[in-house]
C-alpha atoms as a PDB file:
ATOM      1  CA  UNK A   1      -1.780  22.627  11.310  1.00  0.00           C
ATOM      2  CA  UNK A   2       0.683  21.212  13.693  1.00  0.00           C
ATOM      3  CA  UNK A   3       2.009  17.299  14.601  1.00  0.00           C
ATOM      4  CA  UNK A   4      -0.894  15.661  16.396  1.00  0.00           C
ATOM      5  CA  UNK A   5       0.053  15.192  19.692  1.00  0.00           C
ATOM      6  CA  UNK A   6      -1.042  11.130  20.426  1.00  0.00           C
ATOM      7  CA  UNK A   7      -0.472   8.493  23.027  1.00  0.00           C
ATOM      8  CA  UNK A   8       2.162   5.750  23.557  1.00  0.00           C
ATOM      9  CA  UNK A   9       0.960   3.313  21.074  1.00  0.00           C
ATOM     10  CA  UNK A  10      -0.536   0.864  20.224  1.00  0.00           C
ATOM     11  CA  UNK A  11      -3.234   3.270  18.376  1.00  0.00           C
ATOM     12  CA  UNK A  12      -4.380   3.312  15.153  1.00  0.00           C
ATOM     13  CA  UNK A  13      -4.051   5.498  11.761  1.00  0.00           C
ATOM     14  CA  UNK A  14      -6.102   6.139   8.925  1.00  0.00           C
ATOM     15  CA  UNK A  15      -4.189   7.242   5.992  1.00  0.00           C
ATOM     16  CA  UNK A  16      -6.262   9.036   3.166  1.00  0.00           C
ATOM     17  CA  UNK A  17      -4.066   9.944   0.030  1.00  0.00           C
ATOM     18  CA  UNK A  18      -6.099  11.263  -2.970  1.00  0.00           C
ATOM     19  CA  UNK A  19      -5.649  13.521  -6.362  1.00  0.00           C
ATOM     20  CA  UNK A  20      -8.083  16.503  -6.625  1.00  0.00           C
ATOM     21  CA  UNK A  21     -10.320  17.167  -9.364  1.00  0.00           C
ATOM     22  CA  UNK A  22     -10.144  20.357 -11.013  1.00  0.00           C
ATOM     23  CA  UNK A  23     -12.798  22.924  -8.827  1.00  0.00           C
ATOM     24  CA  UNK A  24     -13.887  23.353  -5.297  1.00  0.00           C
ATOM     25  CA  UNK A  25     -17.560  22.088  -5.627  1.00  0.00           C
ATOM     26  CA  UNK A  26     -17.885  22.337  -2.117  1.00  0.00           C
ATOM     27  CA  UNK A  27     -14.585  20.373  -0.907  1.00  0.00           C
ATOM     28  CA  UNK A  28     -12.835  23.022   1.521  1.00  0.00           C
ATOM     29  CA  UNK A  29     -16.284  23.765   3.199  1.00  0.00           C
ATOM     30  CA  UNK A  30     -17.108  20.264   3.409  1.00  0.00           C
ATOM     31  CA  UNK A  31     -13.403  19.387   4.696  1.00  0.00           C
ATOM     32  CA  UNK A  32     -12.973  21.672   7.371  1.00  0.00           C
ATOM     33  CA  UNK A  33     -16.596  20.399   8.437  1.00  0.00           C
ATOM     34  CA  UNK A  34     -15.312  16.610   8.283  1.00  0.00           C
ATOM     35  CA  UNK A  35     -12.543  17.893  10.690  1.00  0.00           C
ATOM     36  CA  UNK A  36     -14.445  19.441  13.040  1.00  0.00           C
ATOM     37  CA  UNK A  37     -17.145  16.904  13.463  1.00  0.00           C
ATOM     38  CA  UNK A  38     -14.106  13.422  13.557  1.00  0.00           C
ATOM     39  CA  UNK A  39     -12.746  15.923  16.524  1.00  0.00           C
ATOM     40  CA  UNK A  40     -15.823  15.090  18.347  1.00  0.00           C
ATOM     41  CA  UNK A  41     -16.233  11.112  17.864  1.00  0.00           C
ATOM     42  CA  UNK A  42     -15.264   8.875  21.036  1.00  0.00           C
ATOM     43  CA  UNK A  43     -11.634   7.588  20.064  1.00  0.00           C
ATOM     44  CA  UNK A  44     -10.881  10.155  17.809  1.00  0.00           C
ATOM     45  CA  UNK A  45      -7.476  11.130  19.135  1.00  0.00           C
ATOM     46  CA  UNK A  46      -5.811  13.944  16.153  1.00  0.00           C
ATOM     47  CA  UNK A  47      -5.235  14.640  12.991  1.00  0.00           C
ATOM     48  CA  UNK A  48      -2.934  15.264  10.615  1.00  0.00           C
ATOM     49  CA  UNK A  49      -3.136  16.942   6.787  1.00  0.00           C
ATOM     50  CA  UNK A  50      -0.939  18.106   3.957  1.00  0.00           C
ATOM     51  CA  UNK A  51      -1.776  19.271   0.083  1.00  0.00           C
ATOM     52  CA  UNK A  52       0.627  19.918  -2.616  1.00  0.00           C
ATOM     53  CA  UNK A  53      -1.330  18.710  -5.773  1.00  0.00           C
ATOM     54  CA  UNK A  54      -1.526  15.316  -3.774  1.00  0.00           C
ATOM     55  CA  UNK A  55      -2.943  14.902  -0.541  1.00  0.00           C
ATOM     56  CA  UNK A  56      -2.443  13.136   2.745  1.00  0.00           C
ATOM     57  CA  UNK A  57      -4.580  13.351   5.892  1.00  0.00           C
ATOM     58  CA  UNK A  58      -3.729  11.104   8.417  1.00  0.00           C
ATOM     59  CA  UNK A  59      -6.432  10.561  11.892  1.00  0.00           C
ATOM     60  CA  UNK A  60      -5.319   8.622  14.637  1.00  0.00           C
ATOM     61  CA  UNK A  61      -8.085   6.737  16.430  1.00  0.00           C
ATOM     62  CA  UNK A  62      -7.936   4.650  19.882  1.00  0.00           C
ATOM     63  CA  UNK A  63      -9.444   1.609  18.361  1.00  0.00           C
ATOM     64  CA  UNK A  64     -10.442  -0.103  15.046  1.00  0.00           C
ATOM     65  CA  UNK A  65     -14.247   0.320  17.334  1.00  0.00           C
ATOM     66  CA  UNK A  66     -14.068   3.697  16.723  1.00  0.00           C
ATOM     67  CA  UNK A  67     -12.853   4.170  12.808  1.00  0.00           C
ATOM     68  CA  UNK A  68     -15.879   2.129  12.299  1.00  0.00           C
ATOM     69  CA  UNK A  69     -17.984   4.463  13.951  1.00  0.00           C
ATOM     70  CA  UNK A  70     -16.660   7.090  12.109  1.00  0.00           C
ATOM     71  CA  UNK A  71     -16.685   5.629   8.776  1.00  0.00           C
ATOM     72  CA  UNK A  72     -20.537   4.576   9.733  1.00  0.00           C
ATOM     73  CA  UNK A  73     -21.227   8.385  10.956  1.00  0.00           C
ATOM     74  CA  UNK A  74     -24.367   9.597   8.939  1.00  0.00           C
ATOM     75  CA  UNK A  75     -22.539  13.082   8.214  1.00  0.00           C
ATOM     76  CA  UNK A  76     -19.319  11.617   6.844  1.00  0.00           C
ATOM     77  CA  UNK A  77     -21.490   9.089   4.923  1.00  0.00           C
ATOM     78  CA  UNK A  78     -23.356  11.887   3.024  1.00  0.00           C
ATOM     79  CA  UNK A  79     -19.621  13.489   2.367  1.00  0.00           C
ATOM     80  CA  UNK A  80     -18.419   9.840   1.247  1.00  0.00           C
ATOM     81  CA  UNK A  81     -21.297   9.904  -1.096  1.00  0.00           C
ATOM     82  CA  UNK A  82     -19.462  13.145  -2.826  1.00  0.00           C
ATOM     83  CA  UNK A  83     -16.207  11.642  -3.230  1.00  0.00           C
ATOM     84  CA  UNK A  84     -16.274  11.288  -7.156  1.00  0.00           C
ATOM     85  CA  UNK A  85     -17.248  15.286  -7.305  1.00  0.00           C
ATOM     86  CA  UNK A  86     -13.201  16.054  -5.585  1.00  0.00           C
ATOM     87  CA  UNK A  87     -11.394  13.212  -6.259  1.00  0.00           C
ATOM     88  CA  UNK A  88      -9.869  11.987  -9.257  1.00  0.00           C
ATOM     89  CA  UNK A  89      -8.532   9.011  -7.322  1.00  0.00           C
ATOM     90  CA  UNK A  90      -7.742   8.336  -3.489  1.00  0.00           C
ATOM     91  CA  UNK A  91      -6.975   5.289  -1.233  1.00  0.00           C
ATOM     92  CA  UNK A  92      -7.644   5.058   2.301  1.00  0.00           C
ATOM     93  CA  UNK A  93      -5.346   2.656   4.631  1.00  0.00           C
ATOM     94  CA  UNK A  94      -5.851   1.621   7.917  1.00  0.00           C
ATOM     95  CA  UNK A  95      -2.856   1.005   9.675  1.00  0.00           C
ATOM     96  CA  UNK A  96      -2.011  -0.041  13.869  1.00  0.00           C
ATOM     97  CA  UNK A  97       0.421   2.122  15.135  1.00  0.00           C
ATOM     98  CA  UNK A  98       3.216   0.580  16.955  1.00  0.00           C
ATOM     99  CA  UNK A  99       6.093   2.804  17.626  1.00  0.00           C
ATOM    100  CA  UNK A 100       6.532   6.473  17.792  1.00  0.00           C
ATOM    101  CA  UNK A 101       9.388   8.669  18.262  1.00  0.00           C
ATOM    102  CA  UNK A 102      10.494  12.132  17.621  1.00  0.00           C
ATOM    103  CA  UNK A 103      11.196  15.244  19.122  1.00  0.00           C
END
């Protein structure tokens, strides 16, 4: 995984933090597919993800339009459904990105 490469803000972030539950049950399989389907949504513009007994994704989005759509997206629906199979707790934020800088 490497830095999502974005545009000059104003864009938005949704920040997913969560604890695992003990097991697979289908999570990496089900992740990876999450991934590859929010890469093809309209404003879907990267993505960022780390695990080390807690987890943080981070997707950046064009709009607060399109992280609707893609909350409301029948596939990710069916995978929020599963939530309470891998997660022993999670919050999701939804943030506008302002300012950006790096190298």
């Amino acid at each position: 995984m490497t830095i999502a490469t974005t545009p000059q803000p104003p864009y938005y972030a949704v920040i997913f933090t969560s604890l695992r539950q003990d097991g697979d049950h289908g999570y990496a399989e089900m992740a990876q597919r999450m991934i590859d389907l929010a890469r093809e949504q309209p404003g879907f513009l990267g993505v960022e993800s780390v695990r080390d007994g807690l987890g943080i994704t981070v997707s950046y989005w064009a709009s607060p339009e399109a992280i609707r759509a893609w909350k409301e997206n029948g596939f990710h629906r069916e995978a929020q459904t599963r939530a309470a199979d891998w997660y022993a707790a999670f919050r999701v934020r939804v943030c506008k990105v302002e300012r950006e800088y790096g190298f």
